[in-house]
PDB file of N, CA and C in Angstrom:
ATOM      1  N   UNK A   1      96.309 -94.540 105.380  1.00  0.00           N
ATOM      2  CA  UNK A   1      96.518 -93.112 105.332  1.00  0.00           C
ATOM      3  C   UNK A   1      97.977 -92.840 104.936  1.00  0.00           C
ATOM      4  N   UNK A   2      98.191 -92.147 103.799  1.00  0.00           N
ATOM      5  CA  UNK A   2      99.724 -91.392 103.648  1.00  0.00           C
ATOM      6  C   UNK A   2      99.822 -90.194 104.221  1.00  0.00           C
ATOM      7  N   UNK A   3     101.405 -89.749 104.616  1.00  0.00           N
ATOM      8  CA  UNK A   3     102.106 -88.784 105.577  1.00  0.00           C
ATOM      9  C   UNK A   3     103.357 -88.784 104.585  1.00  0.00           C
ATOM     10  N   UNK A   4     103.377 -87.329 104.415  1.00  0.00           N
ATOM     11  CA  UNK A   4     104.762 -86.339 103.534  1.00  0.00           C
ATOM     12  C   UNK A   4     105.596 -87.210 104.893  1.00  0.00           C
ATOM     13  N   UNK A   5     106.736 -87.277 104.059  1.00  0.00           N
ATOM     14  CA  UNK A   5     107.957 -87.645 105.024  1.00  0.00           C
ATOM     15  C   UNK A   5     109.193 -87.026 103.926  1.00  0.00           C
ATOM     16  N   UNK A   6     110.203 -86.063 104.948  1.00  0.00           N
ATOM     17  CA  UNK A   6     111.185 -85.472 104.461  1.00  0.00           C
ATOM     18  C   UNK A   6     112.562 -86.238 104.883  1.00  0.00           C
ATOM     19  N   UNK A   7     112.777 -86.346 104.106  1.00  0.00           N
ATOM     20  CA  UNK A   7     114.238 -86.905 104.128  1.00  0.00           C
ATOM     21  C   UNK A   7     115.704 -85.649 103.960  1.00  0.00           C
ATOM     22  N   UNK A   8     116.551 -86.057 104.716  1.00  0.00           N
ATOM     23  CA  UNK A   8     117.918 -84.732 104.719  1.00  0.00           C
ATOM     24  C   UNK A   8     118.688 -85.900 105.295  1.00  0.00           C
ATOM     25  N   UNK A   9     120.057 -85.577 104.811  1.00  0.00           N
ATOM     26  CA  UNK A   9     121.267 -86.102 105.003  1.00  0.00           C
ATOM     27  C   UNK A   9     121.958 -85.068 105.750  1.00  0.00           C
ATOM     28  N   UNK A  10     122.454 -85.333 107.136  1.00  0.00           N
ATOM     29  CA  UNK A  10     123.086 -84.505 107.858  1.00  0.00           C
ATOM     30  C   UNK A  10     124.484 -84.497 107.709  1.00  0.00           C
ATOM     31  N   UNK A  11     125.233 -83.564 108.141  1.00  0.00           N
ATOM     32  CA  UNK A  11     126.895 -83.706 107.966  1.00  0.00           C
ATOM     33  C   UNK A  11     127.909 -84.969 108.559  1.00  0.00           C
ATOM     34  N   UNK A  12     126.801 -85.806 109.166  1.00  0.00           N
ATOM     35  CA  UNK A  12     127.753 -86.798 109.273  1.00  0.00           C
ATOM     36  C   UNK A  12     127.195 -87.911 108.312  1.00  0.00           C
ATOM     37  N   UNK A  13     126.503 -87.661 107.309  1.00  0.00           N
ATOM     38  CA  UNK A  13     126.044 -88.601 106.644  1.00  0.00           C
ATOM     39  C   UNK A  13     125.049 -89.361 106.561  1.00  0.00           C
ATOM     40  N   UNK A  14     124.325 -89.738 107.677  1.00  0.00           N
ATOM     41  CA  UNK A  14     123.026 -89.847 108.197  1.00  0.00           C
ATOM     42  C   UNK A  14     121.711 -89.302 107.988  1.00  0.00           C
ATOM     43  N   UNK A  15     120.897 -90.162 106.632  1.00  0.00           N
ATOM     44  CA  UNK A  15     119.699 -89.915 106.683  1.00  0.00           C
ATOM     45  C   UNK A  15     118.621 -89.266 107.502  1.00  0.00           C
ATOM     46  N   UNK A  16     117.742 -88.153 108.348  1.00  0.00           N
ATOM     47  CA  UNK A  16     117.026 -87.931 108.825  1.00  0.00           C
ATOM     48  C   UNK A  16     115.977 -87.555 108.280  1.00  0.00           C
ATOM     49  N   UNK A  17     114.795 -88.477 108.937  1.00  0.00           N
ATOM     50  CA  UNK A  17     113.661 -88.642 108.423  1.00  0.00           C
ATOM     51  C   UNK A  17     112.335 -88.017 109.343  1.00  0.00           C
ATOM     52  N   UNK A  18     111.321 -87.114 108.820  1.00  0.00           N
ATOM     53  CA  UNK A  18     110.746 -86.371 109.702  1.00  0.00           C
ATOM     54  C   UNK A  18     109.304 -86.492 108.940  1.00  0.00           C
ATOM     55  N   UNK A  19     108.071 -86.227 109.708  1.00  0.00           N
ATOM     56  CA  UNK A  19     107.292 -86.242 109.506  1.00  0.00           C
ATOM     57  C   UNK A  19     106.068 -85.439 110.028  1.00  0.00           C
ATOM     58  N   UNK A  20     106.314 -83.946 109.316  1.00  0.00           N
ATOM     59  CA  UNK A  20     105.664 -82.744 109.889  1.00  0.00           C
ATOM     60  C   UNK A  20     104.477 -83.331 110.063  1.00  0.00           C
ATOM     61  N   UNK A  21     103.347 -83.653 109.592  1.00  0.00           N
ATOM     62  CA  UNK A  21     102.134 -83.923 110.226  1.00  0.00           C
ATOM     63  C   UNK A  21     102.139 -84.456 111.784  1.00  0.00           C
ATOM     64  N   UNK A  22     102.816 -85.183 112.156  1.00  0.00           N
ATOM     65  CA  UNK A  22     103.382 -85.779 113.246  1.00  0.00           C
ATOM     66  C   UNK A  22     104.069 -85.199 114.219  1.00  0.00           C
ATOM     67  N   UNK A  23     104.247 -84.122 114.745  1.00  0.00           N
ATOM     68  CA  UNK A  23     104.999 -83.577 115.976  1.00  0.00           C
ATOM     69  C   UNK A  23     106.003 -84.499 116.652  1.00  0.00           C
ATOM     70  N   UNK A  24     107.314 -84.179 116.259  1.00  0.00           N
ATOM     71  CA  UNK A  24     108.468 -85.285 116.890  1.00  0.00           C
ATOM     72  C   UNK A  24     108.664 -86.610 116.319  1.00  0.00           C
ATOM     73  N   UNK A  25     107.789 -86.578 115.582  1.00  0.00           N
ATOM     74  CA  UNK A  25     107.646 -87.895 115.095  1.00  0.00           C
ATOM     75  C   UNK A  25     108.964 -88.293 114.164  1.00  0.00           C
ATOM     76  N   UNK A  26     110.073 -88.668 114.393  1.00  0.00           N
ATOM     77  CA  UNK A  26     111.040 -88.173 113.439  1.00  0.00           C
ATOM     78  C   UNK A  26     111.980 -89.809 113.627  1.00  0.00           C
ATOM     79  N   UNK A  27     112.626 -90.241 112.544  1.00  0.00           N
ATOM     80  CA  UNK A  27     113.620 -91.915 112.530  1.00  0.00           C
ATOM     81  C   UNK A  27     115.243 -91.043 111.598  1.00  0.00           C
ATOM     82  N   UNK A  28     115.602 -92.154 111.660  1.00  0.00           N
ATOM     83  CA  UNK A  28     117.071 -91.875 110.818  1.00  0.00           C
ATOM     84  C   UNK A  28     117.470 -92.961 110.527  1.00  0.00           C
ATOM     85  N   UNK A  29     118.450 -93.530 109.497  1.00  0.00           N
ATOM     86  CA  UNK A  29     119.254 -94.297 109.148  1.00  0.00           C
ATOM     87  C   UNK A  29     120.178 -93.970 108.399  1.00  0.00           C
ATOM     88  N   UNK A  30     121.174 -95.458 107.743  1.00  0.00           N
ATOM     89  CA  UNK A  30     122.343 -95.206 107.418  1.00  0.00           C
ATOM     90  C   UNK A  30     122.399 -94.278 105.713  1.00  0.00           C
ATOM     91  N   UNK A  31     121.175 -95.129 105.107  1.00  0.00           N
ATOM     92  CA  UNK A  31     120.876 -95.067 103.842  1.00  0.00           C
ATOM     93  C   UNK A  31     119.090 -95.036 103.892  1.00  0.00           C
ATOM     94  N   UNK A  32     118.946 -94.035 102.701  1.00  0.00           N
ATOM     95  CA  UNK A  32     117.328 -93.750 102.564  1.00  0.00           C
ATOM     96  C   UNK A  32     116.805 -94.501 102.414  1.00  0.00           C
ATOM     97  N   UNK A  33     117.086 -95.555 102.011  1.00  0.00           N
ATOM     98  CA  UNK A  33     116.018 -96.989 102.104  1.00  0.00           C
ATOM     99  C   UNK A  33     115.888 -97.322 103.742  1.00  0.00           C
ATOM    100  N   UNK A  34     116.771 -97.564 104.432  1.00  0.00           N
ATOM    101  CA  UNK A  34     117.007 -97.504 105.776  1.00  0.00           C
ATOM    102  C   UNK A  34     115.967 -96.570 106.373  1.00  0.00           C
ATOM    103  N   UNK A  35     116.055 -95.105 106.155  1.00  0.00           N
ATOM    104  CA  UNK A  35     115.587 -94.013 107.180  1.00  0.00           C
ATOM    105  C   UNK A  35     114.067 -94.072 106.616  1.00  0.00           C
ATOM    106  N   UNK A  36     113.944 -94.693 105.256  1.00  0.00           N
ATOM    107  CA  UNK A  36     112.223 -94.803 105.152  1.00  0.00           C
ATOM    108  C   UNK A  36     112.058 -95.989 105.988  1.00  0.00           C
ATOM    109  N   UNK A  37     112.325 -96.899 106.234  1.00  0.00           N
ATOM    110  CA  UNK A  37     111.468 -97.985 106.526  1.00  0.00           C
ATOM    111  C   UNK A  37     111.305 -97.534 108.224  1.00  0.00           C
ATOM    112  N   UNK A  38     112.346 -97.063 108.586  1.00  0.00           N
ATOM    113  CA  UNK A  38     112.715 -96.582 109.986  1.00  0.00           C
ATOM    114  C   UNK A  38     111.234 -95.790 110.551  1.00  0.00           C
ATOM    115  N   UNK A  39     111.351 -94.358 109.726  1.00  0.00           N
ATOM    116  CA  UNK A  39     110.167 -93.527 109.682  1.00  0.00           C
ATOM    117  C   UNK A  39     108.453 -94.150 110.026  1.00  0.00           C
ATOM    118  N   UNK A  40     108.525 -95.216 108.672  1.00  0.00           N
ATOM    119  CA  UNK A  40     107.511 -95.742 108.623  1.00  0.00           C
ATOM    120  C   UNK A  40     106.980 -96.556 109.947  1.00  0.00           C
ATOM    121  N   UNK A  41     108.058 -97.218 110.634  1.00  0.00           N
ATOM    122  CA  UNK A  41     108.033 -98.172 111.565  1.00  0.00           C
ATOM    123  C   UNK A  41     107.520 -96.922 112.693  1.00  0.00           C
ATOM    124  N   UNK A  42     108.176 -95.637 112.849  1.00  0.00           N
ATOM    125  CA  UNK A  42     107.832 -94.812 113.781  1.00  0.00           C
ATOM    126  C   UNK A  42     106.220 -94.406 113.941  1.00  0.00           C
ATOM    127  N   UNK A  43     106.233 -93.812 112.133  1.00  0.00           N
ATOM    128  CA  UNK A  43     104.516 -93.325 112.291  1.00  0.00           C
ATOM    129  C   UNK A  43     103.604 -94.149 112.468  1.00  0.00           C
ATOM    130  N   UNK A  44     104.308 -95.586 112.565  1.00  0.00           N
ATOM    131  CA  UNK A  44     103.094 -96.542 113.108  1.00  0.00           C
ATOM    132  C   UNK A  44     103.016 -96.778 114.528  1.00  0.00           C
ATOM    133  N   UNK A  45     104.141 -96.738 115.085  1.00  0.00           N
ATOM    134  CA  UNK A  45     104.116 -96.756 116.389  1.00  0.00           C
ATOM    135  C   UNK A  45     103.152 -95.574 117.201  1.00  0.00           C
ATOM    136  N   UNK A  46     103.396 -94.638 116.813  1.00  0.00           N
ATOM    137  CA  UNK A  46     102.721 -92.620 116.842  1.00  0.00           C
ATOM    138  C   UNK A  46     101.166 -93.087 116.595  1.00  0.00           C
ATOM    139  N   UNK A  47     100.922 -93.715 115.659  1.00  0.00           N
ATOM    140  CA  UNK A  47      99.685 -93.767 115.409  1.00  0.00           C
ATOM    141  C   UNK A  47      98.789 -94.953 116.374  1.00  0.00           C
ATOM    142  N   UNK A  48      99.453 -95.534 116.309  1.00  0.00           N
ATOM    143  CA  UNK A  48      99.319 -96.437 117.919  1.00  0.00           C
ATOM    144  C   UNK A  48      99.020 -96.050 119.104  1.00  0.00           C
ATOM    145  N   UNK A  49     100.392 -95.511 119.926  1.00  0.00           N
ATOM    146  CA  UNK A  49     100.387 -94.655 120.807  1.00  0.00           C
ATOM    147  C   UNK A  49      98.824 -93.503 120.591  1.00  0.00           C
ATOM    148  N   UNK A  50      98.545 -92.713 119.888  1.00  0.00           N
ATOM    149  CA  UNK A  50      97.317 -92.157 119.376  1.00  0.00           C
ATOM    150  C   UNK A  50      95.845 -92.306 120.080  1.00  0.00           C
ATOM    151  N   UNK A  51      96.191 -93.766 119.237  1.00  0.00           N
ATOM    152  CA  UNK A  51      94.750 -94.561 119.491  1.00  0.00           C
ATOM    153  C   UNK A  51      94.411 -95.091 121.186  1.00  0.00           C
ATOM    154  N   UNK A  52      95.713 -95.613 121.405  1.00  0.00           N
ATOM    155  CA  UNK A  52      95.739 -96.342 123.018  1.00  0.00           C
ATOM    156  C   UNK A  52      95.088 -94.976 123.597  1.00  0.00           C
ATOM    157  N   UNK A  53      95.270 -93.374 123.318  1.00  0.00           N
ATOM    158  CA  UNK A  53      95.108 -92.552 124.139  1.00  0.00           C
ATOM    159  C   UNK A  53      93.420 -91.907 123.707  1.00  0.00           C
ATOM    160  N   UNK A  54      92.882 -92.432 122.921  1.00  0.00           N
ATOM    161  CA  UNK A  54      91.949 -91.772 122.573  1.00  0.00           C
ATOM    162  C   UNK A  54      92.153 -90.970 121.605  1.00  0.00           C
ATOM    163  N   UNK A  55      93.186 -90.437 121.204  1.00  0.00           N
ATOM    164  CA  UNK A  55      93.507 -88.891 120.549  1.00  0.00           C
ATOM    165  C   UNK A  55      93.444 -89.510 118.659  1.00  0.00           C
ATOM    166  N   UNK A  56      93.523 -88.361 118.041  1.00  0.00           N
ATOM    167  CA  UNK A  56      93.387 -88.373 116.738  1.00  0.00           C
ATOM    168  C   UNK A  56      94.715 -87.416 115.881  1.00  0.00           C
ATOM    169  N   UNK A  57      95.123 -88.329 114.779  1.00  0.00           N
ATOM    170  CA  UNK A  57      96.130 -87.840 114.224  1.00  0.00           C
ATOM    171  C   UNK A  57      96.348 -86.335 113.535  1.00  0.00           C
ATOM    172  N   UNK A  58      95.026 -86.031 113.313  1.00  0.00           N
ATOM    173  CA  UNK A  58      94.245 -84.810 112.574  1.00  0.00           C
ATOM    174  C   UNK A  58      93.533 -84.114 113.635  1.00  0.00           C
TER     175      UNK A  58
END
């Protein structure tokens, strides 16, 4: 399954990576290669967490 993921660079320089489908679901790093893989590592964890609970991403 793919998930929009937004990327923004905050004023201290720092990638933040968010993933509206996902509520909170949000990573950061130094550099956007960084804050994607970060992200990615998150919405898998989220989607995990998910399943352990019964619940559905949709």
């Amino acid at each position: 399954m793919r998930y929009r993921v937004y990327l923004e660079q905050d004023e201290d320089g720092v990638f933040v990576a968010t993933c509206p489908a996902l509520p909170g679901c949000v990573s950061q790093g130094n550099t956007r290669t960084e804050a994607t893989e970060n992200i990615r590592e998150a919405i898998e964890g989220y989607l995990k967490s998910l399943r352990k609970h019964g619940e559905s991403a949709e």
